[in-house]
C-alpha atoms as a PDB file:
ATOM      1  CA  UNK A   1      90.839 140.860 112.212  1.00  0.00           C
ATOM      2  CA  UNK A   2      87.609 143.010 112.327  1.00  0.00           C
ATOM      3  CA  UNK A   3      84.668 140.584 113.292  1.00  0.00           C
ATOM      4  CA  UNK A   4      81.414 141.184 111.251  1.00  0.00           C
ATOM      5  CA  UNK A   5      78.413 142.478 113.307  1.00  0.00           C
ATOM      6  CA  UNK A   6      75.133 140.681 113.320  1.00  0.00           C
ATOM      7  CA  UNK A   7      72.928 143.269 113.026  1.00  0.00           C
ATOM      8  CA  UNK A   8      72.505 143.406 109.046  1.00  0.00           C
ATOM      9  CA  UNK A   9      69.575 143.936 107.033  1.00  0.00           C
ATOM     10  CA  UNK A  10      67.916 140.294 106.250  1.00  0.00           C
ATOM     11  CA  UNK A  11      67.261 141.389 102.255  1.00  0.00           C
ATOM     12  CA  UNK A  12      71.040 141.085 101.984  1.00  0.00           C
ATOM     13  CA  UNK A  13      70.546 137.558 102.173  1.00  0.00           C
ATOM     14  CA  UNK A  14      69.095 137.046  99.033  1.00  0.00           C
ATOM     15  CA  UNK A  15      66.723 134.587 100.110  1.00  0.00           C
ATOM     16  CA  UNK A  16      63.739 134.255 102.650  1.00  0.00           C
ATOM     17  CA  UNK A  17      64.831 131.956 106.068  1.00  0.00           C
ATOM     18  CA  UNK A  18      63.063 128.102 105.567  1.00  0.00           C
ATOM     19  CA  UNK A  19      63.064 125.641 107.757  1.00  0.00           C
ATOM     20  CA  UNK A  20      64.515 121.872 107.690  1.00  0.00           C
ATOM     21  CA  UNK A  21      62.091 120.284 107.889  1.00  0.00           C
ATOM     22  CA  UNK A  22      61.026 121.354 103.933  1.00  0.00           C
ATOM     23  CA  UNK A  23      63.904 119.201 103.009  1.00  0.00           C
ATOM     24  CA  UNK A  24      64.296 115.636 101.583  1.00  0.00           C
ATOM     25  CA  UNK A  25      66.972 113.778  99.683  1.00  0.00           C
ATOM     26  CA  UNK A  26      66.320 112.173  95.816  1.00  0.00           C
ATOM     27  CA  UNK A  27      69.079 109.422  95.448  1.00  0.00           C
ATOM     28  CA  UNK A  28      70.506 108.284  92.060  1.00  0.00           C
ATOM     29  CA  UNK A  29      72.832 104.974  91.809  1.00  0.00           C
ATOM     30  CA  UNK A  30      74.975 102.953  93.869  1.00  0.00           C
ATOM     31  CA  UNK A  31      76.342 104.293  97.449  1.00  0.00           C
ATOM     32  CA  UNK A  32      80.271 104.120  97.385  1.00  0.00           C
ATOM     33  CA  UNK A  33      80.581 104.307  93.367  1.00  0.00           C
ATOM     34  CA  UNK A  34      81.198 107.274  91.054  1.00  0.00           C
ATOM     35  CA  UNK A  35      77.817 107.617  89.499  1.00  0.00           C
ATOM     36  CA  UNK A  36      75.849 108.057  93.006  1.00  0.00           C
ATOM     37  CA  UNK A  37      74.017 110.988  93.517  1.00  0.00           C
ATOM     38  CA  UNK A  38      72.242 112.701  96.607  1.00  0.00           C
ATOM     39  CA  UNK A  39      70.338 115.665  95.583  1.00  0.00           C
ATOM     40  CA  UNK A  40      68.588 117.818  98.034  1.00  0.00           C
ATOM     41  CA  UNK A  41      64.868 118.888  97.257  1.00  0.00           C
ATOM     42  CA  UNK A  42      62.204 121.700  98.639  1.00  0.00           C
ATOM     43  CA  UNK A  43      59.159 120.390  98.441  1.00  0.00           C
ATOM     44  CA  UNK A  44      59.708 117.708  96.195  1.00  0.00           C
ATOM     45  CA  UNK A  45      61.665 120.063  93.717  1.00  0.00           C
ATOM     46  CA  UNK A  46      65.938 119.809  93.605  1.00  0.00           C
ATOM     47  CA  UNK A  47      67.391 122.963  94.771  1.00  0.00           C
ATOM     48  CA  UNK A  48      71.575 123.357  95.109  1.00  0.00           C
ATOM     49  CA  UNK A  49      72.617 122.542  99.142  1.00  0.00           C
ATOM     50  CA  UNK A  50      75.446 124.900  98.497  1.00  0.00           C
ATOM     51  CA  UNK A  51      73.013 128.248  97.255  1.00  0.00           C
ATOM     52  CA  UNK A  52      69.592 127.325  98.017  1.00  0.00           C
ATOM     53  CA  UNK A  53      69.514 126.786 101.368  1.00  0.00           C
ATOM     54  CA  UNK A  54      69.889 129.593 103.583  1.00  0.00           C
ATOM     55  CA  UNK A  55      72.819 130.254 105.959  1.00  0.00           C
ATOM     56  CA  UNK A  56      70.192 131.425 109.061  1.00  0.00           C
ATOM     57  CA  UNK A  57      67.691 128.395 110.152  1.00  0.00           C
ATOM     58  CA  UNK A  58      65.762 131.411 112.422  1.00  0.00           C
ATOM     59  CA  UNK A  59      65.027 135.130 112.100  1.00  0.00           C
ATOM     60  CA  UNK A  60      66.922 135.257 115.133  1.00  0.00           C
ATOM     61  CA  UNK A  61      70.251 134.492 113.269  1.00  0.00           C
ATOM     62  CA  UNK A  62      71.493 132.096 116.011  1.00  0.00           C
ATOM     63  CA  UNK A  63      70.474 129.338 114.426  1.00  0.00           C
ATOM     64  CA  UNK A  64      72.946 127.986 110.742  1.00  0.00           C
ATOM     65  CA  UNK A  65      71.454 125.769 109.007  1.00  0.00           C
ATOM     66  CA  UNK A  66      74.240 122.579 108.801  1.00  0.00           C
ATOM     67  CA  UNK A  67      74.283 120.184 105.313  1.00  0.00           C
ATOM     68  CA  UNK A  68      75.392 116.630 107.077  1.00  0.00           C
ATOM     69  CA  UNK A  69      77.642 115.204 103.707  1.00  0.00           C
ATOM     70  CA  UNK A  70      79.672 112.745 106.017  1.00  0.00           C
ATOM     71  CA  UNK A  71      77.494 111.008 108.971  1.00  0.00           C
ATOM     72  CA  UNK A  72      79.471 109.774 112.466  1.00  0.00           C
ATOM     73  CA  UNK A  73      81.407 106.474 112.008  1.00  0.00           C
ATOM     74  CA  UNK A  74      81.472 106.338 108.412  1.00  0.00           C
ATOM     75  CA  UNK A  75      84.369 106.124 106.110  1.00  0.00           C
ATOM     76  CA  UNK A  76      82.821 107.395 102.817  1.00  0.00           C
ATOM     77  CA  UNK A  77      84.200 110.696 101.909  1.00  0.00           C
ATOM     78  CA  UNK A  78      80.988 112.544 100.403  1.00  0.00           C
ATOM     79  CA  UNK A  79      80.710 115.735  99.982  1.00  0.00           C
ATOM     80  CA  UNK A  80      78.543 118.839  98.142  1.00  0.00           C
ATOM     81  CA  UNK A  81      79.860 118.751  94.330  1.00  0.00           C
ATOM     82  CA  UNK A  82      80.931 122.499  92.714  1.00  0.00           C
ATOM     83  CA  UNK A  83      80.783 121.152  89.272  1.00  0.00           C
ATOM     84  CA  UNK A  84      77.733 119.516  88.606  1.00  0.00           C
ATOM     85  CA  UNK A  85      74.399 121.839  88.033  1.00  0.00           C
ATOM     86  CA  UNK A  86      72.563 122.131  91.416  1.00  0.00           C
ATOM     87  CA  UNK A  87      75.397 120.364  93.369  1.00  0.00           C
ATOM     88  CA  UNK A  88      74.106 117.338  94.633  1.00  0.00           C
ATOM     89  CA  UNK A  89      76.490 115.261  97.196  1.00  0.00           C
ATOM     90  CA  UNK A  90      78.690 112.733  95.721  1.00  0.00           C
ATOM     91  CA  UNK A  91      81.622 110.677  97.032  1.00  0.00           C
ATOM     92  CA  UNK A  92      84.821 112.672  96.383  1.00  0.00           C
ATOM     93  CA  UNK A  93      87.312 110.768  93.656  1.00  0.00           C
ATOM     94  CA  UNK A  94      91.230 110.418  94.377  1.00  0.00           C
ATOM     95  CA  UNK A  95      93.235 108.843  92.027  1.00  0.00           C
ATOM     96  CA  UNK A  96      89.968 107.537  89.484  1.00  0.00           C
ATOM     97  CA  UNK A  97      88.383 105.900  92.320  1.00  0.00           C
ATOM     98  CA  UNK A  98      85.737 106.819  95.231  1.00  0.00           C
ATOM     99  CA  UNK A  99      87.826 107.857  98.294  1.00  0.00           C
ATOM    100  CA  UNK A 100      87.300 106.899 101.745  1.00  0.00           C
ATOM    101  CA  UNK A 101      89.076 108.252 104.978  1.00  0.00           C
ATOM    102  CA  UNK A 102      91.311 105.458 106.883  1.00  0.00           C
ATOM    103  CA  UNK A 103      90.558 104.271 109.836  1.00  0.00           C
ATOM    104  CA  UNK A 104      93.041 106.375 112.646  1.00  0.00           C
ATOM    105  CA  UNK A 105      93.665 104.236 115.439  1.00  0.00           C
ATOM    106  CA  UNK A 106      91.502 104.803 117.978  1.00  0.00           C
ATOM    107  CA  UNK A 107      89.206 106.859 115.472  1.00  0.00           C
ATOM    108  CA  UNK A 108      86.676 105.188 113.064  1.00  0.00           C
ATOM    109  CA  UNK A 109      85.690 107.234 110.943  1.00  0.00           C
ATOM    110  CA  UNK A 110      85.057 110.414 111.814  1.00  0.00           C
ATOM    111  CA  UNK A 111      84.082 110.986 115.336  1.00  0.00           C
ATOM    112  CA  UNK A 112      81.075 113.963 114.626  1.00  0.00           C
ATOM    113  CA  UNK A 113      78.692 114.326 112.142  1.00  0.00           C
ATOM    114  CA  UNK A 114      80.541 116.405 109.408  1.00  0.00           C
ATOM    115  CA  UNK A 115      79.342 118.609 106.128  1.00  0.00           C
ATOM    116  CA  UNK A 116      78.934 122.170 105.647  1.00  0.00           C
ATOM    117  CA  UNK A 117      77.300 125.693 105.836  1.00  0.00           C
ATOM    118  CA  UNK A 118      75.148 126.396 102.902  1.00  0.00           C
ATOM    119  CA  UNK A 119      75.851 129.871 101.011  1.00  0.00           C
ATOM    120  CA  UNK A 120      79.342 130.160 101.862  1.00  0.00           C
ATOM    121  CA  UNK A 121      82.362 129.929 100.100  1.00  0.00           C
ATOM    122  CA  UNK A 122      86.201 129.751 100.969  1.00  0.00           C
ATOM    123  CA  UNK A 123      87.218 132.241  98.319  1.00  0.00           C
ATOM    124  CA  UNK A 124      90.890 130.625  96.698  1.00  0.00           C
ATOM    125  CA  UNK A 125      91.556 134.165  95.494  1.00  0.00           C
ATOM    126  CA  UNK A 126      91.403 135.272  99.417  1.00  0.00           C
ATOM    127  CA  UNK A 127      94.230 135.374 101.546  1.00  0.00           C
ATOM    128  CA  UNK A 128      93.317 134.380 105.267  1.00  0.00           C
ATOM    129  CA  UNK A 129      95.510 137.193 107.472  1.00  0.00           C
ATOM    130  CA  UNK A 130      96.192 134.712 110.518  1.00  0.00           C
ATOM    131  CA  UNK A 131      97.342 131.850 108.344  1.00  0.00           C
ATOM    132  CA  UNK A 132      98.773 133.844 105.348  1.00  0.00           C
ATOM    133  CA  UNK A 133      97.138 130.974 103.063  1.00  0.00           C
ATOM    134  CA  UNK A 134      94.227 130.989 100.374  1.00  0.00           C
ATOM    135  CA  UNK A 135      91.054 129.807 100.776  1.00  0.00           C
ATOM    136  CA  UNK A 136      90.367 125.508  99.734  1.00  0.00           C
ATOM    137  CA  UNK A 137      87.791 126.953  97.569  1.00  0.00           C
ATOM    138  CA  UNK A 138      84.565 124.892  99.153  1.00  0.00           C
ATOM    139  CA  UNK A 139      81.715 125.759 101.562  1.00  0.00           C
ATOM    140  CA  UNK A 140      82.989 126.550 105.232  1.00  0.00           C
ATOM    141  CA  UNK A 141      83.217 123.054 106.706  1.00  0.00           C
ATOM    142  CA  UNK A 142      81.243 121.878 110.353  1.00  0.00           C
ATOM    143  CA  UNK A 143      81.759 119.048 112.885  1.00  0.00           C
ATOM    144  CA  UNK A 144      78.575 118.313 114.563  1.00  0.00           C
ATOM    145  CA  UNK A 145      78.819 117.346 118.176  1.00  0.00           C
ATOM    146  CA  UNK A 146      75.488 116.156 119.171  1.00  0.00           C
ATOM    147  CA  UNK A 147      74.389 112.569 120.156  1.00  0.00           C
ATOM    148  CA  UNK A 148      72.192 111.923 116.978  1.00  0.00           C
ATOM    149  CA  UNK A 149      73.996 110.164 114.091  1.00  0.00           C
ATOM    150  CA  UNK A 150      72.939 112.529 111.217  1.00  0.00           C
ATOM    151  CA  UNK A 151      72.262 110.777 107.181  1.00  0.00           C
ATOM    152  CA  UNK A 152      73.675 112.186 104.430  1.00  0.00           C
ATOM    153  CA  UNK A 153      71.758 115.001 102.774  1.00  0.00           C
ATOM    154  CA  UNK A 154      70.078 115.939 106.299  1.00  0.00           C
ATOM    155  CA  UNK A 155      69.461 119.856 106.595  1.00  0.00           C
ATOM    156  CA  UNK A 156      70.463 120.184 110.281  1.00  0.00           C
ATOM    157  CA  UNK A 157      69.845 123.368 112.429  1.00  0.00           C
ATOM    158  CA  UNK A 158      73.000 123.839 114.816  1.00  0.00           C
ATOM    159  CA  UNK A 159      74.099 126.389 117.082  1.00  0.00           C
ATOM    160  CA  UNK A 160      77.863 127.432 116.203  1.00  0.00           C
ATOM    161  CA  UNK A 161      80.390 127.025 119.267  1.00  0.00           C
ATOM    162  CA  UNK A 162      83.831 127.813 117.559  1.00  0.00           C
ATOM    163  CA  UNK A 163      86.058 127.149 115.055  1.00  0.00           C
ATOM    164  CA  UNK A 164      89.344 125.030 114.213  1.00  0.00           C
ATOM    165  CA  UNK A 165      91.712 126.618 111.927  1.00  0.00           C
ATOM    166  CA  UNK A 166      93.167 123.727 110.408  1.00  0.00           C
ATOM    167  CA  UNK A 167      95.882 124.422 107.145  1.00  0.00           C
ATOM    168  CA  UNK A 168      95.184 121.650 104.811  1.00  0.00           C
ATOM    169  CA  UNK A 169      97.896 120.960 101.672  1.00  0.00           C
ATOM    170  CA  UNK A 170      98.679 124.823 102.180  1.00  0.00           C
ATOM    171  CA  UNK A 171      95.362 125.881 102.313  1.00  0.00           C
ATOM    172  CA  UNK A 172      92.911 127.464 104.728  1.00  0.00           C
ATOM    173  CA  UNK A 173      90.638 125.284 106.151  1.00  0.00           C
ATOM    174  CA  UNK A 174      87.824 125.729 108.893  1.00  0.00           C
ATOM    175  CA  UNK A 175      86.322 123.596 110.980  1.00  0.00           C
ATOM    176  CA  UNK A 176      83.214 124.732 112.812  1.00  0.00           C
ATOM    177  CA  UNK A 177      82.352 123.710 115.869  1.00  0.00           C
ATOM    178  CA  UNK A 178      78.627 123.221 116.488  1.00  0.00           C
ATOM    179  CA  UNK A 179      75.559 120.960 118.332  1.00  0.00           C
ATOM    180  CA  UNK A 180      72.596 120.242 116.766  1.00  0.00           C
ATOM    181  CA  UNK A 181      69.518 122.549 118.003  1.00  0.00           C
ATOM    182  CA  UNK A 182      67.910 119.766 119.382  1.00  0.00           C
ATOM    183  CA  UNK A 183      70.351 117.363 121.076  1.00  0.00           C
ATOM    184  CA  UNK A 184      69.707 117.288 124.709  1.00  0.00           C
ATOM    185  CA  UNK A 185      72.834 119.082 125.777  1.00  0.00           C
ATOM    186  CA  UNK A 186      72.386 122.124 123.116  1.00  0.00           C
ATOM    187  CA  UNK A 187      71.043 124.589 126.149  1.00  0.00           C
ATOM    188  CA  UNK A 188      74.190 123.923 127.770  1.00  0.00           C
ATOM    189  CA  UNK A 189      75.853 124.843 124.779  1.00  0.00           C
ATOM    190  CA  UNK A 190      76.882 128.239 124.105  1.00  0.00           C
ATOM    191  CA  UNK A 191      80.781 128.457 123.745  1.00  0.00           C
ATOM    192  CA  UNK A 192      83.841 126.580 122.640  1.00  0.00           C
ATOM    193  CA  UNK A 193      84.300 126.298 126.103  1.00  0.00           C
ATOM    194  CA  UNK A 194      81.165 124.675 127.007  1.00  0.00           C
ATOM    195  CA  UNK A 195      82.922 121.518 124.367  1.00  0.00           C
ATOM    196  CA  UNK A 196      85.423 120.234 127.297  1.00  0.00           C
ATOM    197  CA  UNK A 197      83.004 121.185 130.515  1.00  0.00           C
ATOM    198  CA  UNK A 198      80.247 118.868 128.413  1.00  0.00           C
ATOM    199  CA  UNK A 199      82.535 116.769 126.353  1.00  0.00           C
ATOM    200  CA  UNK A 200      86.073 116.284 128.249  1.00  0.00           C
ATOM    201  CA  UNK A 201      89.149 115.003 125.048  1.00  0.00           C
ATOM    202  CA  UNK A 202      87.173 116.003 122.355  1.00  0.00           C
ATOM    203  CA  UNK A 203      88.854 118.709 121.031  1.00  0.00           C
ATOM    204  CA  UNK A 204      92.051 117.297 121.657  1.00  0.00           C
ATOM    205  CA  UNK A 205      90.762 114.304 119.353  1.00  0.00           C
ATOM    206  CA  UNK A 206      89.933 116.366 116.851  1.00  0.00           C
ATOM    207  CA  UNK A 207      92.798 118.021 116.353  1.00  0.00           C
ATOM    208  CA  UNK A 208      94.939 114.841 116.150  1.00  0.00           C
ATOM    209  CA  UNK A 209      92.376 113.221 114.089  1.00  0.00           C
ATOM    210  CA  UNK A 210      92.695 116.185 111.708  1.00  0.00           C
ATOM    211  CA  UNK A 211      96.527 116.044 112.040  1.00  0.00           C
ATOM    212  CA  UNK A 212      96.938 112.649 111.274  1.00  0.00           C
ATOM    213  CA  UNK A 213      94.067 111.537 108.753  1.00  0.00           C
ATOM    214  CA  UNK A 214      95.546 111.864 105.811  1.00  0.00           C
ATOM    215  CA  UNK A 215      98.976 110.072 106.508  1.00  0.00           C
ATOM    216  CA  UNK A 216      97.709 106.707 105.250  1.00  0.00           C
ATOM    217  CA  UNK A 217      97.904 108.184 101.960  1.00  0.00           C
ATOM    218  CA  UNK A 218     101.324 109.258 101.151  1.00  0.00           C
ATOM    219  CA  UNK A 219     100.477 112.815 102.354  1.00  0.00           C
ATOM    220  CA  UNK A 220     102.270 114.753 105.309  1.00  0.00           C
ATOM    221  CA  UNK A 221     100.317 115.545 108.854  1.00  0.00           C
ATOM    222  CA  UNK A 222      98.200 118.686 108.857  1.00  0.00           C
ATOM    223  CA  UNK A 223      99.080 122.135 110.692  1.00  0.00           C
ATOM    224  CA  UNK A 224      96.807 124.161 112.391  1.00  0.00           C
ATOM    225  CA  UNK A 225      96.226 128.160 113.575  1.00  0.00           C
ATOM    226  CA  UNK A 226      96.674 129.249 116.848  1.00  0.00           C
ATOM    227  CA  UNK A 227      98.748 126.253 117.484  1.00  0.00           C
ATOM    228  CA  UNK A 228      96.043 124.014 117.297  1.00  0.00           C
ATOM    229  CA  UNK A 229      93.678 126.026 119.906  1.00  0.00           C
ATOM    230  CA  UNK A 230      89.906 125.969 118.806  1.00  0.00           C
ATOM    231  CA  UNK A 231      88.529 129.739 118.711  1.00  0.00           C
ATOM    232  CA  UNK A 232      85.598 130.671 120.596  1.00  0.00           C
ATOM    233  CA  UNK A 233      81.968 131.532 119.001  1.00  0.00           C
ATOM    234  CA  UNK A 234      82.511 135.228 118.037  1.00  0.00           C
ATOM    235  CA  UNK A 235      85.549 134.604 116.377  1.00  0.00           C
ATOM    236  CA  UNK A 236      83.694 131.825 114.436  1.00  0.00           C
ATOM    237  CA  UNK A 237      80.709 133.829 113.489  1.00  0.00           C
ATOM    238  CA  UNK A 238      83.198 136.536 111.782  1.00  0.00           C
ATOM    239  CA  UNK A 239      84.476 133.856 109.445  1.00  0.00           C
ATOM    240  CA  UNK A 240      81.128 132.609 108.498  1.00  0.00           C
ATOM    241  CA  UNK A 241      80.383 136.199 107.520  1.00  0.00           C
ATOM    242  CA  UNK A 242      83.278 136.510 106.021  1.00  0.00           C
ATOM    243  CA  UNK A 243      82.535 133.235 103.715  1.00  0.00           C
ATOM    244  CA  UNK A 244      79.114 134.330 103.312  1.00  0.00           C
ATOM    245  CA  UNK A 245      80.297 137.511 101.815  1.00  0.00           C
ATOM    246  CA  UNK A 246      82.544 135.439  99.615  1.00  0.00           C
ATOM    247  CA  UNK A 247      79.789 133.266  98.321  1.00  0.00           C
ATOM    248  CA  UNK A 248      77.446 136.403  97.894  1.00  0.00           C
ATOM    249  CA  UNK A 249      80.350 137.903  95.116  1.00  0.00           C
ATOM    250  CA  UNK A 250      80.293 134.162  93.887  1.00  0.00           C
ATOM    251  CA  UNK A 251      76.179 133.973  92.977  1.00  0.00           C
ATOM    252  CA  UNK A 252      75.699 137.592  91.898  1.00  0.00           C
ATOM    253  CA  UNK A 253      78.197 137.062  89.632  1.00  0.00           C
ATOM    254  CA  UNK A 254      80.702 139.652  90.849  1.00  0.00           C
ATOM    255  CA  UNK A 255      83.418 136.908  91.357  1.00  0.00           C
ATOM    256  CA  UNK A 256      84.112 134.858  87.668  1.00  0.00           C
ATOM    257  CA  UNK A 257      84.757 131.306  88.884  1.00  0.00           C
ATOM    258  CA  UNK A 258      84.277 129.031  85.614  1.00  0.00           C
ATOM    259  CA  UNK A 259      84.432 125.676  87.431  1.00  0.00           C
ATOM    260  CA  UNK A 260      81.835 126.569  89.896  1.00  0.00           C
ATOM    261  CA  UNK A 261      78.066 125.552  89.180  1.00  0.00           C
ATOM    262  CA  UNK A 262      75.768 128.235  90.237  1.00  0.00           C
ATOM    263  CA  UNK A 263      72.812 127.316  89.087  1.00  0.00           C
ATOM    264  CA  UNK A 264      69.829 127.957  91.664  1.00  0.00           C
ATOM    265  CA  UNK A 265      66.194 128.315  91.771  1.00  0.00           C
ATOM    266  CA  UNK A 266      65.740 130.712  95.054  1.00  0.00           C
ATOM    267  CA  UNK A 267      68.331 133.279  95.064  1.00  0.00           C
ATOM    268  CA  UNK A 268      66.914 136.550  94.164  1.00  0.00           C
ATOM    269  CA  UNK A 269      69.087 138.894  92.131  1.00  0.00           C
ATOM    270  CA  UNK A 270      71.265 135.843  90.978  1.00  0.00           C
ATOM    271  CA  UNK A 271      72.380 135.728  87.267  1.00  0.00           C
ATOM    272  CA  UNK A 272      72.481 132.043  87.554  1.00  0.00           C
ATOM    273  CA  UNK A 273      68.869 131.623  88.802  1.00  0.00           C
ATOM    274  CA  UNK A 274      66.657 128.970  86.956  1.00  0.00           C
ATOM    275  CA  UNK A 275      62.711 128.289  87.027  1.00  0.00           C
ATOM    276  CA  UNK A 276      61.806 125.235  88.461  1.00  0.00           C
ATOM    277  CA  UNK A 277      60.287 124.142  84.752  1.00  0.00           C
ATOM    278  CA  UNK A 278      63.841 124.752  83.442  1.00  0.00           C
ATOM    279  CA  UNK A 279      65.707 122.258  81.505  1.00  0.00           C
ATOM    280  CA  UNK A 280      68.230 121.644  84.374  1.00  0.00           C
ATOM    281  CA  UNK A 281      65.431 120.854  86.633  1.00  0.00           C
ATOM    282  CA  UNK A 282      63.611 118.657  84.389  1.00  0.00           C
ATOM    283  CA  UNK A 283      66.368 116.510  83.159  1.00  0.00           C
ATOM    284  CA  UNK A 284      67.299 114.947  86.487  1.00  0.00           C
ATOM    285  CA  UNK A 285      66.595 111.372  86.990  1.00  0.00           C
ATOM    286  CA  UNK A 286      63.933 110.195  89.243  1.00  0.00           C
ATOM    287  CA  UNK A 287      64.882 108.354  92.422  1.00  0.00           C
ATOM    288  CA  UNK A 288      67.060 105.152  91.471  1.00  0.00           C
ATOM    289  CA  UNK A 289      68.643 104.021  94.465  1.00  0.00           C
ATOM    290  CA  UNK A 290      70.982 100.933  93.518  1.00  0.00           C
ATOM    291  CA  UNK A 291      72.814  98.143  96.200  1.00  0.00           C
ATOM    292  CA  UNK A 292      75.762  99.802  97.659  1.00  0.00           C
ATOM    293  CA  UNK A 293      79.341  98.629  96.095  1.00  0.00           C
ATOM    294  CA  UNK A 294      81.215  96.281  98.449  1.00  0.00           C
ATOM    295  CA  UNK A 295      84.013  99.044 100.317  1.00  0.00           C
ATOM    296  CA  UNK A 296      87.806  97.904  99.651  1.00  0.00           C
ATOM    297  CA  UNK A 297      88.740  95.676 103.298  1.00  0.00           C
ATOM    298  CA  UNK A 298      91.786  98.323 103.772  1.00  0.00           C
ATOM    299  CA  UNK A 299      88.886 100.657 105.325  1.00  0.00           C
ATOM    300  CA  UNK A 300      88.247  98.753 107.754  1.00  0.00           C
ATOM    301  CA  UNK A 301      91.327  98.407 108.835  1.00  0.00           C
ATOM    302  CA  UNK A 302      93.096 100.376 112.024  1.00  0.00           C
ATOM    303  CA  UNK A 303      96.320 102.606 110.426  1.00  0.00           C
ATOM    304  CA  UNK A 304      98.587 103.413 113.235  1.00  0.00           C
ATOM    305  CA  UNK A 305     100.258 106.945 112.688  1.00  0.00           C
END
């Protein structure tokens, strides 16, 4: 595979760098039911976590700006919605009802903080050359490594490590590697082999965390790339690019993807992009957090697999 160079013009972007700090979250309904809602606003304005935000945190274009969707130890399976205008986080649905990840023995939850990179796209239409599988059609997923425990709708600057290639239900999957900017060991951090030096088992968890997860539910265990061997940083960065590219022919409109909301208020040259006085904009609720719904006791349990 050719890896994508760096060293590109910053107007390709679309959008001018920001910062995380800009960022806060505007929540609608009850935690762990279908009608909640996390939205992610810029100065007090919703923008879409999946266009709006910018891949780079830095002019430097070390730094990728992270969306957390799933925080460490937690079951609840949210995660940046495609369909609905702006794409706020929700909890993912299986089978009519809010899903949750089981409990792996010795795992709860998941082990890292977990969402995505903004402005890139697993393209289903593209055919990944080491796996010979499409892409599963969402923003290139990240585990966070760091020592904070990271809140859902958090804008999180991370340094990318590696990648996982994990093939989920036939389809391509990534898993970046990264540590949040700020966590004490992040200087120490420049490689996926920095991971085991700093955090000895941890990859090996993750793989047979990502193996196994999805047993408790009827469904098969997981199979990876490179038999299961994280790649290192470069590698990574070429499929971010790759995805970003993906998600550039997605906004522009070059790629027609009907059940995708593009809707955005900052991405210049976009088709899709709104006014922050548009309808869209207007018509979402104010902030209406409700009690959380009691979680289902099976979630708490340990599932040995």
């Amino acid at each position: 595979m050719k890896l994508v160079s760096l060293s590109f013009s910053l107007s390709a972007l679309f959008v001018s760098l920001a910062y995380a700090d800009n960022y806060t979250t505007r929540q609608i309904g009850a935690p762990h039911s279908k009608n909640y809602k996390i939205y992610i606003e810029k100065d007090g304005i919703p923008i879409s976590p999946f266009h709006d935000i910018p891949l780079f945190a830095d002019t430097t274009s070390s730094t990728m700006n992270m969306v957390v969707e799933i925080p460490r130890w937690t079951n609840a399976k949210y995660e940046i919605n495609k369909e609905t205008p702006l794409n706020p986080i929700i909890q993912d649905i299986r089978d009519g009802e809010p899903r949750f990840n089981y409990n792996i023995f010795p795992y709860k939850g998941y082990m890292w903080n977990y969402g995505a990179l903004p402005q890139t796209w697993e393209d289903p239409n593209f055919i990944t050359e080491e796996s010979g599988t499409i892409g599963d059609n969402d923003p290139i997923d990240v585990i966070e490594i760091g020592e904070k425990i990271g809140y859902t709708g958090e804008v999180k600057p991370v340094k990318i490590l590696g990648v996982i290639g994990l093939l989920d239900q036939n389809e391509t999957d990534w898993k970046l590697v990264a540590i949040d900017v700020n966590d004490p060991n992040a200087s120490d951090m420049n490689d996926i082999s920095d991971v085991e030096k700093k955090y000895p088992g941890l990859l090996n968890d993750t793989i047979d965390y990502f193996r196994k997860y999805k047993i408790p539910v009827g469904d098969g265990p997981n199979e990876f790339m490179f038999s299961g061997k994280a790649q290192d940083k470069e590698y990574a960065i070429g499929q971010i690019m790759t995805t970003h590219n993906h998600w550039k022919k997605l906004v522009s409109g070059d790629i027609k993807e009907n059940n995708i909301e593009k809707t955005n208020l900052l991405v210049e040259g976009s088709p899709y992009k709104v006014s922050p006085n548009s309808k869209i904009i207007l018509n979402i609720p104010p902030v209406n957090l409700l009690p959380a719904v009691p979680i289902d006791p099976k979630y708490e349990r340990w599932y040995y697999v």
